[in-house]
N, C-alpha and C. Protein backbone atom coordinates (compact mmCIF):
# COMPACT_ATOMS: atom_id res chain seq x y z
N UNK A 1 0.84 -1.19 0.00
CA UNK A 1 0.00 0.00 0.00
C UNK A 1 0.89 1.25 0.00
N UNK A 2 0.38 2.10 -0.57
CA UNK A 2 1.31 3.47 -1.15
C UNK A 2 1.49 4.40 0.05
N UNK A 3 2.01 4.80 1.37
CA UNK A 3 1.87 5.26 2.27
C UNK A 3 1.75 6.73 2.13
N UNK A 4 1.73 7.34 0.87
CA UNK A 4 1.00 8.79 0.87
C UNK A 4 -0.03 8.89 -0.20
N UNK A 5 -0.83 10.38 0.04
CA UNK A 5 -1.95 10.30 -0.47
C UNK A 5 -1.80 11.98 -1.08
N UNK A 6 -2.37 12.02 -2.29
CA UNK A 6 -1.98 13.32 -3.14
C UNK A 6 -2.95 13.35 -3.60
N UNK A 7 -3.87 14.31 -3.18
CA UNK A 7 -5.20 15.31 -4.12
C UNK A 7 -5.26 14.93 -5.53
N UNK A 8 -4.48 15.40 -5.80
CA UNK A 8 -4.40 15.92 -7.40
C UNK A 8 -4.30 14.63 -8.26
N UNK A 9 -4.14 13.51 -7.69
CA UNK A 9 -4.57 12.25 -8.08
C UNK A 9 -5.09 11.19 -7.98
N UNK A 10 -5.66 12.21 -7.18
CA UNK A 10 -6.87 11.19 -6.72
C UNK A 10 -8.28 11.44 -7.13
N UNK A 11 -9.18 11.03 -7.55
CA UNK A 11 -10.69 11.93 -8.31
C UNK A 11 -11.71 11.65 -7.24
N UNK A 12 -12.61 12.75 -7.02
CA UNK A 12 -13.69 12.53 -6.47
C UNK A 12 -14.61 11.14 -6.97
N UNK A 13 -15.59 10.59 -5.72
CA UNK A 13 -16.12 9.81 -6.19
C UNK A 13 -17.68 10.30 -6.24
N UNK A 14 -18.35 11.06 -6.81
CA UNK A 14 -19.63 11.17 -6.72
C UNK A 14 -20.95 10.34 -5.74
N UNK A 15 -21.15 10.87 -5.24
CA UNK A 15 -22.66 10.03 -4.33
C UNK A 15 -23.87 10.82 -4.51
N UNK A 16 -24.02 11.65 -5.42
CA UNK A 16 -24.85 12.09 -5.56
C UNK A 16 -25.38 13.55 -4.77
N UNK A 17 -26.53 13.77 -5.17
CA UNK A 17 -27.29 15.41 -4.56
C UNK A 17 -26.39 15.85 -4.07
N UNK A 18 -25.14 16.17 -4.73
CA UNK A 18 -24.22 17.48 -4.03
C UNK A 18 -22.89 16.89 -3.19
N UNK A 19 -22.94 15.43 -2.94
CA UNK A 19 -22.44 15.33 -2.22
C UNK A 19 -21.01 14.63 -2.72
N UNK A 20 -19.42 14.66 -2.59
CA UNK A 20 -19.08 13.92 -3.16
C UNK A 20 -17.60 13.44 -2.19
N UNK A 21 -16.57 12.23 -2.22
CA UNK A 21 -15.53 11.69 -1.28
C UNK A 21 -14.86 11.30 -2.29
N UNK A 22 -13.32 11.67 -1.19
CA UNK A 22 -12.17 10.86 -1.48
C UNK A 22 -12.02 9.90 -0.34
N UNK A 23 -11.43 9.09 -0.36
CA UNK A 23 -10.29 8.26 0.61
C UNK A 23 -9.36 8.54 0.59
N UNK A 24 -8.45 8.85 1.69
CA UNK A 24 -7.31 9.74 2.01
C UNK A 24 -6.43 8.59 2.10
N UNK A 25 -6.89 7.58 3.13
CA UNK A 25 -6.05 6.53 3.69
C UNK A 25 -6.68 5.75 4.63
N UNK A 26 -6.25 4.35 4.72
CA UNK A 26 -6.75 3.43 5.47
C UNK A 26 -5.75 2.17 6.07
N UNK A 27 -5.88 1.63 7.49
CA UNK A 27 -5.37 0.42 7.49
C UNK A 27 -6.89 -0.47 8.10
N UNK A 28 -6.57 -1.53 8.68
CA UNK A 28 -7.92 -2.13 8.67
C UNK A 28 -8.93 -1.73 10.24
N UNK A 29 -7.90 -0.67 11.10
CA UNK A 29 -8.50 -0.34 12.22
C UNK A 29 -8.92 1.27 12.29
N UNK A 30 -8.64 1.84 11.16
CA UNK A 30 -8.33 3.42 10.98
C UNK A 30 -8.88 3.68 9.35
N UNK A 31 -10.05 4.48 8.85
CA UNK A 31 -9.98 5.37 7.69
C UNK A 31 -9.94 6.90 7.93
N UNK A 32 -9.52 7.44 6.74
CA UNK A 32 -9.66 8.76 6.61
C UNK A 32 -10.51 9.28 5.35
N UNK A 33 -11.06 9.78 5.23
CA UNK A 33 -12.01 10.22 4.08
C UNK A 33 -12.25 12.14 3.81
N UNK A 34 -12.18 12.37 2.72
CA UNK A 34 -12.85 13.67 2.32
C UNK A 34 -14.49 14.11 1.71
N UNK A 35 -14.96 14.62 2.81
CA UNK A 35 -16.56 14.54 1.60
C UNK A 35 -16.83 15.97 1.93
N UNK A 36 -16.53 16.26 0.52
CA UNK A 36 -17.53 17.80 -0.19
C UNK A 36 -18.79 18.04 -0.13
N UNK A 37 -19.06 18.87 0.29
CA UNK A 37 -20.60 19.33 -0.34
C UNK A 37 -21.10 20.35 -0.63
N UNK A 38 -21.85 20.45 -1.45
CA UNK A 38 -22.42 21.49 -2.26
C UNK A 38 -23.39 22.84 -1.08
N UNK A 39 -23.77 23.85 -1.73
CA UNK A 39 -24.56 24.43 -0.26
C UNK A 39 -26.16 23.72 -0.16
N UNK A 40 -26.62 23.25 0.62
CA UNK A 40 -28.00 22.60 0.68
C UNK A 40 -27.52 21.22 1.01
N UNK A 41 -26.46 20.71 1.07
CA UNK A 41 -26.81 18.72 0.79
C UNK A 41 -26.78 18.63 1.77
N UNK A 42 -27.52 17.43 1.93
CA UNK A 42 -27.43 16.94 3.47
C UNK A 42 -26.96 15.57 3.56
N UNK A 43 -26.26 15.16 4.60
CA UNK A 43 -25.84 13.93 5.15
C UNK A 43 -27.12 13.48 5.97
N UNK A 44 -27.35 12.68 5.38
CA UNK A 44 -29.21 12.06 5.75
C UNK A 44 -28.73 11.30 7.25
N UNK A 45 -29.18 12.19 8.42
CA UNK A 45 -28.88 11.58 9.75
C UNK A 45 -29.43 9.78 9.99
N UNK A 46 -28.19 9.38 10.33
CA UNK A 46 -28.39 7.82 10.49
C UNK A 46 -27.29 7.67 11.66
N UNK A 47 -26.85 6.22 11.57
CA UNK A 47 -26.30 5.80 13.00
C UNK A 47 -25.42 4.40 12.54
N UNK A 48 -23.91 4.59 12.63
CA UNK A 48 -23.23 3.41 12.31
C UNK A 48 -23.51 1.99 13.57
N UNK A 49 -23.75 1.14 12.82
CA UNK A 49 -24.06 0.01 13.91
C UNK A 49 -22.32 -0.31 14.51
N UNK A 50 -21.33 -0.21 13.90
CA UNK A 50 -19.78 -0.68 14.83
C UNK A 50 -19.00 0.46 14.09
N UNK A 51 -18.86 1.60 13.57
CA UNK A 51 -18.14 2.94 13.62
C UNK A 51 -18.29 4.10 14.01
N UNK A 52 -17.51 4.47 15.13
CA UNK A 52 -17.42 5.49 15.54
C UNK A 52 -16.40 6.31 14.39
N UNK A 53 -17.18 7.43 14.79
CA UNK A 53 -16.58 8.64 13.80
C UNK A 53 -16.26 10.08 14.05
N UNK A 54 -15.02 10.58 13.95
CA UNK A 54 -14.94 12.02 13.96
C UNK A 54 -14.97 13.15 12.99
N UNK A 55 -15.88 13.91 12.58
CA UNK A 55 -15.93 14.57 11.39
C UNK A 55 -15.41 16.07 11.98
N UNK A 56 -14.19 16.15 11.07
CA UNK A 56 -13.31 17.75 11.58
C UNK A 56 -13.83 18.80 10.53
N UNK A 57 -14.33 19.84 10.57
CA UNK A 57 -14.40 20.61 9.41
C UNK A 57 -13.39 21.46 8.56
N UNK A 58 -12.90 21.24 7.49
CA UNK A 58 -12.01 21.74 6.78
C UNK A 58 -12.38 23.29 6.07
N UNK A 59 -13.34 23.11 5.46
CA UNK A 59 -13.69 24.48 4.97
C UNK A 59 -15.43 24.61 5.17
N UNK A 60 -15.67 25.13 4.82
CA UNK A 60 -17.19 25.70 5.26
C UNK A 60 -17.76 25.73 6.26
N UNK A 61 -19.08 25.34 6.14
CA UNK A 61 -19.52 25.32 7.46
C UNK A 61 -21.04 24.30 7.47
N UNK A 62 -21.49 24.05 8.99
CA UNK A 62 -22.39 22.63 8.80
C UNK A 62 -23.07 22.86 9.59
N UNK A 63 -24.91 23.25 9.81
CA UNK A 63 -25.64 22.92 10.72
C UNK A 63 -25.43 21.20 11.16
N UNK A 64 -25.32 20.31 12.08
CA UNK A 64 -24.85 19.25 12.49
C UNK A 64 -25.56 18.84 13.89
N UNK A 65 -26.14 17.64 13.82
CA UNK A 65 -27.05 17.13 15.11
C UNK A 65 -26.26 15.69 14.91
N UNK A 66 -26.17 15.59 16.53
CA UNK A 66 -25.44 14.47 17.12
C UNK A 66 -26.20 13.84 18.48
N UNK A 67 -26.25 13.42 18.28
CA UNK A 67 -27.45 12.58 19.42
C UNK A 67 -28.42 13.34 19.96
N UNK A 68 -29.14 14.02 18.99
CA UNK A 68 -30.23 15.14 19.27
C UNK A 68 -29.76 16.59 19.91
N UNK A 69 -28.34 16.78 20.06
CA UNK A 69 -27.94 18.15 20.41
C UNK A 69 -27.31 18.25 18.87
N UNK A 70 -28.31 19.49 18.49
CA UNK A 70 -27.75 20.50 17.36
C UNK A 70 -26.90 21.82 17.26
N UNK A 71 -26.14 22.26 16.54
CA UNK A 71 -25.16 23.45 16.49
C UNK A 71 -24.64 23.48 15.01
N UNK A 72 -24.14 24.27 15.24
CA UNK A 72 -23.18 24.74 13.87
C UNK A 72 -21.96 24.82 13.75
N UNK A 73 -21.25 24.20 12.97
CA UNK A 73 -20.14 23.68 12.82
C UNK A 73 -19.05 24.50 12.25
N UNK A 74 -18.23 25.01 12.00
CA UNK A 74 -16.89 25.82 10.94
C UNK A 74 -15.70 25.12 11.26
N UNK A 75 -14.82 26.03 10.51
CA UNK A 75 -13.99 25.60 10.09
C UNK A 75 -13.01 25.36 11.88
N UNK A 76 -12.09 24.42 11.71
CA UNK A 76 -11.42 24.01 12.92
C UNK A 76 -12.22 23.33 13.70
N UNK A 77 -14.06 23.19 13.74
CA UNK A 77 -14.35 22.20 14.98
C UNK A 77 -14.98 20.88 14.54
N UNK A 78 -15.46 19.99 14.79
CA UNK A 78 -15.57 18.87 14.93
C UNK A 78 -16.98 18.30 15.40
N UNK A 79 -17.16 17.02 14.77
CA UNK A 79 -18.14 16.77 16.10
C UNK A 79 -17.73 14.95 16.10
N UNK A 80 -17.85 14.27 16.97
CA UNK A 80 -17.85 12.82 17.37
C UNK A 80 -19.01 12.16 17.76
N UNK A 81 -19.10 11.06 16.92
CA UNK A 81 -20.31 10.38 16.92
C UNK A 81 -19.67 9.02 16.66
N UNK A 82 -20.11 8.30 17.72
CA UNK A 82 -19.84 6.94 18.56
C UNK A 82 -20.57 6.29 18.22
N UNK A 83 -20.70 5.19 17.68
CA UNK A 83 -21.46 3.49 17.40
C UNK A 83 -22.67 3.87 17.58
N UNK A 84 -23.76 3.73 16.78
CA UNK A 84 -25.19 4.08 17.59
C UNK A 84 -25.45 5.48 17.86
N UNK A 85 -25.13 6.08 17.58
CA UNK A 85 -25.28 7.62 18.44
C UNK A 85 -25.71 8.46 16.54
N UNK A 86 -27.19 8.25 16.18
CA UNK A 86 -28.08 9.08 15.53
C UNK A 86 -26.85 10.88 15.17
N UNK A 87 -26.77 10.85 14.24
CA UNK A 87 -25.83 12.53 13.41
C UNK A 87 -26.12 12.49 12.08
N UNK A 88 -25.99 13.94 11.66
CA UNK A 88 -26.39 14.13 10.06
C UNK A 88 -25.75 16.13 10.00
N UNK A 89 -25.85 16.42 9.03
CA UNK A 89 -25.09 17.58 8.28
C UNK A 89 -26.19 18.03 7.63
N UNK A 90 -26.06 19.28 7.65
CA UNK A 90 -26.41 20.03 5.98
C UNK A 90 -25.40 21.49 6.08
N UNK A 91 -25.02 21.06 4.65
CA UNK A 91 -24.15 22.11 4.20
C UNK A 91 -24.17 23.64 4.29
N UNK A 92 -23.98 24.30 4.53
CA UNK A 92 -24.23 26.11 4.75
C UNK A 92 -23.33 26.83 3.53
N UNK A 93 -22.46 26.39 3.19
CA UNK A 93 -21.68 27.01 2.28
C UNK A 93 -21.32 25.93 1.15
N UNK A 94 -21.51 26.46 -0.10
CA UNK A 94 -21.03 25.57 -1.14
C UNK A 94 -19.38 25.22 -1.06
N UNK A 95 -19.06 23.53 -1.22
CA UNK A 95 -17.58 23.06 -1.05
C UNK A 95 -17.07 22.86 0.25
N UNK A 96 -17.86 23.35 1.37
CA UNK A 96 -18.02 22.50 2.53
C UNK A 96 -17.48 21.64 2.71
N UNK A 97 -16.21 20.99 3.38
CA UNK A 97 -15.67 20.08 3.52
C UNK A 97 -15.23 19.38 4.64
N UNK A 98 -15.54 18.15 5.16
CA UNK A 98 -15.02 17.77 6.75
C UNK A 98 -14.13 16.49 5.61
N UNK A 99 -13.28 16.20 7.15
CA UNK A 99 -12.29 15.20 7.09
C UNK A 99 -13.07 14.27 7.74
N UNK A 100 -13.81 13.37 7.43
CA UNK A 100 -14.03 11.94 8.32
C UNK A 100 -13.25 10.74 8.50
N UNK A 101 -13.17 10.40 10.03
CA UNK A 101 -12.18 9.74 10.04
C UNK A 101 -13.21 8.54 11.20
N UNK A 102 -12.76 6.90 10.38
CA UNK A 102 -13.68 6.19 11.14
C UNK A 102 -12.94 5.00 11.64
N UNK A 103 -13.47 4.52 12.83
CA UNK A 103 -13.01 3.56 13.32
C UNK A 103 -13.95 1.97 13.58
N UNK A 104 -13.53 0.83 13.08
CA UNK A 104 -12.39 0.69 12.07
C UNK A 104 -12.96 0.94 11.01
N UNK A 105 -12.84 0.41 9.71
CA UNK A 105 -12.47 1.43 8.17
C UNK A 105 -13.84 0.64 7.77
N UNK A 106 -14.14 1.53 7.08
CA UNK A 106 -15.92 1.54 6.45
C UNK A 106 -15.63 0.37 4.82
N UNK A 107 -15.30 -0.77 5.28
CA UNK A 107 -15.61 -1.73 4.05
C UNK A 107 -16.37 -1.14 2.75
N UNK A 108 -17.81 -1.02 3.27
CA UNK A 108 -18.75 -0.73 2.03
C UNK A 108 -18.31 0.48 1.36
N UNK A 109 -16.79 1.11 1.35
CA UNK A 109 -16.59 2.24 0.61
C UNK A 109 -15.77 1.92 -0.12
N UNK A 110 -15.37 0.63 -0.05
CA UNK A 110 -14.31 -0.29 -1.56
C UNK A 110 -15.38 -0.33 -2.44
């Protein structure tokens, strides 16, 4: 496995309504991921059954609910959402970007 990871060659993968990821890097206990979004998309609030997750915000900004406490998100903060624990996004600024990083690594994204 290639132990660095370079933008510029790597292509977005589309998921649709606005929304779109890279994979930064992974081993089998650790991913890292990039997901864009457009202004309006939303990360349709759901709940990983065995990944916990930290989503850091890179650029924009994110109304964001995490186990029923809501706020707003920018650039530098974060939010953590643990196994089970109900979170979702919607974008405020077009290109919006968090770093998600999950533990362990989200299979269904091969």
């Amino acid at each position: 496995m290639n132990p660095y990871f370079t933008s510029a060659d790597s292509a977005w993968t589309e998921l649709g309504d606005g929304i779109r990821r890279k994979i930064v890097g992974h081993t089998p206990q650790l991913m890292s991921v990039l997901v864009q979004f457009d202004k309006g998309a939303v990360g349709t609030p759901h709940a990983h059954d065995v990944h916990d997750q930290i989503a850091y915000v890179l650029s924009g900004s994110f109304e964001c609910e995490v186990a029923g406490i809501r706020r707003v998100i920018r650039v530098g903060d974060a939010f953590v959402a643990a196994h089970g624990h109900l979170h979702g996004v919607v974008a405020l600024e077009d290109g919006s970007t968090l770093l998600d990083q999950f533990s362990p690594r989200r299979e269904d994204y091969f």
